[in-house]
N, C-alpha and C. Protein backbone atom coordinates (compact mmCIF):
# COMPACT_ATOMS: atom_id res chain seq x y z
N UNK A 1 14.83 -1.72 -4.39
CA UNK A 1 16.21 -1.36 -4.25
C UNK A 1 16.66 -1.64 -2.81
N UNK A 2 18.04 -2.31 -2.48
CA UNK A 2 18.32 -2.08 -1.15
C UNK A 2 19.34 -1.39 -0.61
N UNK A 3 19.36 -1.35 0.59
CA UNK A 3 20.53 -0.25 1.09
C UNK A 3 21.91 -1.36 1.10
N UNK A 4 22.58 -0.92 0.71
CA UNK A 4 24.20 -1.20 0.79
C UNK A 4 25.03 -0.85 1.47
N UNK A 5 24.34 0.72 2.28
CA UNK A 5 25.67 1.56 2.99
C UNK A 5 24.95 0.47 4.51
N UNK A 6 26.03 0.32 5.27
CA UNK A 6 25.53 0.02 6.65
C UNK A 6 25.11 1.29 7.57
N UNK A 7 25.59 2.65 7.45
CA UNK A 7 25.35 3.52 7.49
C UNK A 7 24.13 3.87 7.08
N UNK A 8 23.41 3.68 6.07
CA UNK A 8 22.00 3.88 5.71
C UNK A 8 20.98 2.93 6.57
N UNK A 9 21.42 1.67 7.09
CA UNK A 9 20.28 0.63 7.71
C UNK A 9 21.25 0.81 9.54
N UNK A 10 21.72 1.56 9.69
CA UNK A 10 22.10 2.07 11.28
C UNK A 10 21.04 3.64 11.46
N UNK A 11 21.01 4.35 10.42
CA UNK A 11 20.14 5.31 10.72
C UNK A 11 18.61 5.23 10.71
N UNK A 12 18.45 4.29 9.60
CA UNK A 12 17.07 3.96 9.48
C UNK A 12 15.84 3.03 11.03
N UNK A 13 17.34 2.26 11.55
CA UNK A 13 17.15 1.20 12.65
C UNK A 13 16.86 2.10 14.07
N UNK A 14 18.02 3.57 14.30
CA UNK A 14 17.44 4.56 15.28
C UNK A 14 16.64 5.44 14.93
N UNK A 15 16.35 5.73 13.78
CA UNK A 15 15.54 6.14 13.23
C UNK A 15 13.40 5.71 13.80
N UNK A 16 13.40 4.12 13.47
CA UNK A 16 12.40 3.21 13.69
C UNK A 16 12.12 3.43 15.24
N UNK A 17 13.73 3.18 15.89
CA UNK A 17 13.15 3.08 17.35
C UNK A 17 12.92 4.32 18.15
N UNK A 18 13.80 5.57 17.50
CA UNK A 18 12.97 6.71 18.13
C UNK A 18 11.43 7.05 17.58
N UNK A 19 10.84 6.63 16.77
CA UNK A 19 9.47 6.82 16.59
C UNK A 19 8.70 5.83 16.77
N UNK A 20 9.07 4.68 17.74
CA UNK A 20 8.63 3.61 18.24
C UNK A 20 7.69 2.78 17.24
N UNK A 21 8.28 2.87 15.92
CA UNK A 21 7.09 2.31 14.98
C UNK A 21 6.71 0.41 15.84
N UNK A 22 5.74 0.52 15.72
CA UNK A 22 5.37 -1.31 16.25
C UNK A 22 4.85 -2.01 14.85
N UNK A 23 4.54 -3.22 14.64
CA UNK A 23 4.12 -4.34 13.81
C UNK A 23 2.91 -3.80 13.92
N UNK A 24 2.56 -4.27 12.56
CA UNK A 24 0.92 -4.14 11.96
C UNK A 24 0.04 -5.29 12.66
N UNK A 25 1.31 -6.59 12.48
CA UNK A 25 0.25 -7.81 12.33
C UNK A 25 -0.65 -8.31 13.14
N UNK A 26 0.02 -7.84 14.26
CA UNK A 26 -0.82 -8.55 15.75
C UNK A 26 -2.72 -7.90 15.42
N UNK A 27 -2.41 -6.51 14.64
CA UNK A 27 -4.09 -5.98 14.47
C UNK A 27 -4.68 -6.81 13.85
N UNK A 28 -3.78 -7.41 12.92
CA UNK A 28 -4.73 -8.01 11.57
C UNK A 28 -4.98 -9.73 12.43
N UNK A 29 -4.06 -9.99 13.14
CA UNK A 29 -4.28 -11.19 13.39
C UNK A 29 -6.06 -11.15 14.21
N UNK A 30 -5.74 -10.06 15.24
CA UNK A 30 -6.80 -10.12 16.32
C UNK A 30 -7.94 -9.67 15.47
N UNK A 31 -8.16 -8.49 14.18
CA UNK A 31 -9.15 -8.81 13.73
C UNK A 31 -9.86 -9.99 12.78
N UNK A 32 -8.62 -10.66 12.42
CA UNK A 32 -9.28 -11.88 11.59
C UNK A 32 -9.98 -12.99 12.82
N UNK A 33 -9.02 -13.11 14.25
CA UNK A 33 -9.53 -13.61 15.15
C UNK A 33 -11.15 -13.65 15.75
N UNK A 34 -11.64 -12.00 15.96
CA UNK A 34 -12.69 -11.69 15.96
C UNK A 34 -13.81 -12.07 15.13
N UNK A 35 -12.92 -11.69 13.58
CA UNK A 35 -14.57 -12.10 12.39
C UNK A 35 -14.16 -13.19 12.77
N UNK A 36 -13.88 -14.19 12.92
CA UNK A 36 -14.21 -15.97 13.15
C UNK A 36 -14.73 -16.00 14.24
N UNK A 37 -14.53 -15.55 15.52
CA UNK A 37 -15.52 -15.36 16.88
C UNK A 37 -17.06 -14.88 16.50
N UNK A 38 -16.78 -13.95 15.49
CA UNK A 38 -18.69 -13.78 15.63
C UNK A 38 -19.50 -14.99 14.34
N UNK A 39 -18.54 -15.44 13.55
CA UNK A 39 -19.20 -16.27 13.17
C UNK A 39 -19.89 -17.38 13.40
N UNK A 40 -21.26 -18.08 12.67
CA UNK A 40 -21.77 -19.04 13.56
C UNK A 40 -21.32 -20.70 12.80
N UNK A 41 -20.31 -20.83 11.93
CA UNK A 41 -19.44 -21.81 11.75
C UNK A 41 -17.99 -22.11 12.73
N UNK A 42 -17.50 -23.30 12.68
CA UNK A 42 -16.71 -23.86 12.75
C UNK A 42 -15.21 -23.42 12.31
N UNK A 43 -15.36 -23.55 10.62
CA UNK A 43 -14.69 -22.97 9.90
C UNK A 43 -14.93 -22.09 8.72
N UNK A 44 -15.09 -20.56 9.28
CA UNK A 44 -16.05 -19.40 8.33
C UNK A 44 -15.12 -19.01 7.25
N UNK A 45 -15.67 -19.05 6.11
CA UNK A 45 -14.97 -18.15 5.10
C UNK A 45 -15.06 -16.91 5.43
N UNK A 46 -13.84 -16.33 5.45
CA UNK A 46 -13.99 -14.43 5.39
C UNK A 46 -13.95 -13.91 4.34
N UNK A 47 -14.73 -12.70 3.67
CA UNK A 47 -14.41 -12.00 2.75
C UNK A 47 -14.79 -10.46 3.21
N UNK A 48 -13.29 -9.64 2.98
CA UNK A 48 -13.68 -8.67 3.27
C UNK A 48 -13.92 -7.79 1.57
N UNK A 49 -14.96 -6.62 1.62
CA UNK A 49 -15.30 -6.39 0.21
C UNK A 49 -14.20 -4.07 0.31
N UNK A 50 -13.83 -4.16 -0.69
CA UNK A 50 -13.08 -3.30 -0.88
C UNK A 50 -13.83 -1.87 -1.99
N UNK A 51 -13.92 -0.71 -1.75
CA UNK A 51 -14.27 0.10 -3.07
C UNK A 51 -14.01 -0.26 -4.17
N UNK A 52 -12.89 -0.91 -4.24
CA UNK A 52 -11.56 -1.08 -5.90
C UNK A 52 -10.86 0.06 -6.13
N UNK A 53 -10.46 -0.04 -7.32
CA UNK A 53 -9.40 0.78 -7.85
C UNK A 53 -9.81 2.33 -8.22
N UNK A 54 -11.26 3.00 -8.38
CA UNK A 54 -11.41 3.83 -8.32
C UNK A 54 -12.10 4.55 -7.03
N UNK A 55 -11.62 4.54 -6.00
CA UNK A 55 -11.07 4.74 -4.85
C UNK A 55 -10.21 5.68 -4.39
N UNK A 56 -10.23 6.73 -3.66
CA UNK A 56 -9.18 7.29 -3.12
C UNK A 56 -7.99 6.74 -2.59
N UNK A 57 -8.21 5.76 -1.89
CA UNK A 57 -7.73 5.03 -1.12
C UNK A 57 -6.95 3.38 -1.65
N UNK A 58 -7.34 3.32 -2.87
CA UNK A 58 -7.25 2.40 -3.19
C UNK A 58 -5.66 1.77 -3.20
N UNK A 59 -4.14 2.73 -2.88
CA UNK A 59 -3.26 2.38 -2.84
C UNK A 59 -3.43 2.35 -1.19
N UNK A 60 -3.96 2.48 -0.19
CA UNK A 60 -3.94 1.78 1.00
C UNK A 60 -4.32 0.70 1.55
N UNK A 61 -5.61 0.24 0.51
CA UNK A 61 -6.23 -1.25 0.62
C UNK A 61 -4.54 -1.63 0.28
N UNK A 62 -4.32 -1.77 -1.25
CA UNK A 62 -3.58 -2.84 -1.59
C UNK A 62 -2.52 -3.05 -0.63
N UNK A 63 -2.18 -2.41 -0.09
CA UNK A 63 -1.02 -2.23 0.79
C UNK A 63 -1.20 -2.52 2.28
N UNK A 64 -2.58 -2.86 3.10
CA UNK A 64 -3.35 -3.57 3.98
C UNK A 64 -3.59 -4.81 3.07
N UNK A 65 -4.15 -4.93 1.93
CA UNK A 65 -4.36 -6.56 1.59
C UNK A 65 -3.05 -7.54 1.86
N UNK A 66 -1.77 -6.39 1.43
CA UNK A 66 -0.76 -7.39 0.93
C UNK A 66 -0.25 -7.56 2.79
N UNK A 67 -0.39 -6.73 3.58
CA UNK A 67 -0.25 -7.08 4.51
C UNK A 67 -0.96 -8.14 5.67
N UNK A 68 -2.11 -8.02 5.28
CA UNK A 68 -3.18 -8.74 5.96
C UNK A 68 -3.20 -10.42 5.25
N UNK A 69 -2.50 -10.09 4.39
CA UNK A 69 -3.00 -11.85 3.20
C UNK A 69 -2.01 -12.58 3.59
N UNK A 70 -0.74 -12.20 4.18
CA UNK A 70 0.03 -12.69 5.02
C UNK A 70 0.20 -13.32 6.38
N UNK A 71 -1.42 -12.94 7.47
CA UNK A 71 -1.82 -12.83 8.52
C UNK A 71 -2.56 -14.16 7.89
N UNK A 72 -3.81 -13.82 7.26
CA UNK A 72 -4.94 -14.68 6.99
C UNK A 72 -3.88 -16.14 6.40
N UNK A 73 -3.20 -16.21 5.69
CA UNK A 73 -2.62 -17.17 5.28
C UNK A 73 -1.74 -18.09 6.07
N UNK A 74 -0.89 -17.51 6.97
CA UNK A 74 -0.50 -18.45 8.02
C UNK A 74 -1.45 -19.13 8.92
N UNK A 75 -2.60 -18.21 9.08
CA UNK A 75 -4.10 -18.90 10.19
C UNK A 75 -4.57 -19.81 9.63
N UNK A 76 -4.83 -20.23 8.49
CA UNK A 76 -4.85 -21.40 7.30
C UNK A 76 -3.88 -22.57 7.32
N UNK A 77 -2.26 -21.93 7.02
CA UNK A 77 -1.85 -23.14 7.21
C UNK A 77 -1.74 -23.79 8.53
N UNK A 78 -1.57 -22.94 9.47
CA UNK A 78 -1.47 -23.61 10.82
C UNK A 78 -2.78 -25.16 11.20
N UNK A 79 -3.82 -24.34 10.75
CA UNK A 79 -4.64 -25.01 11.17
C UNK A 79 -5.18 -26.56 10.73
């Protein structure tokens, strides 16, 4: 669903910057950076392995995957 009121995305925007939220990605970048630093290839496949779905947690993976698969995927095409 999105916001329509401009009033709803003006509060949400001082909202963000009084709780100084920052970007995820720069973490995910520097840790995908790292697992390729300790690897002893060139060009390493990563796989990271997850509990699954019976998991506590399992709605925070998906929600780090979908964020992180975004990271890992531009480092791909760039290259």
């Amino acid at each position: 669903m999105r916001w329509k009121s401009p009033g709803a995305v003006a509060a949400f925007t001082s909202l963000y910057k009084s709780m100084n939220v920052e970007r995820v990605a720069p973490f995910f970048e520097a840790f995908r950076d790292s697992l390729r630093a300790s690897a002893d290839r060139d060009e390493p496949r990563i796989g990271l392995l997850t509990p699954g779905a019976f998991s506590e947690t399992y709605f925070e993976m998906r929600r780090w995957r979908a964020i992180s698969a975004s990271c890992w995927s531009k480092a791909t095409i760039s290259r």
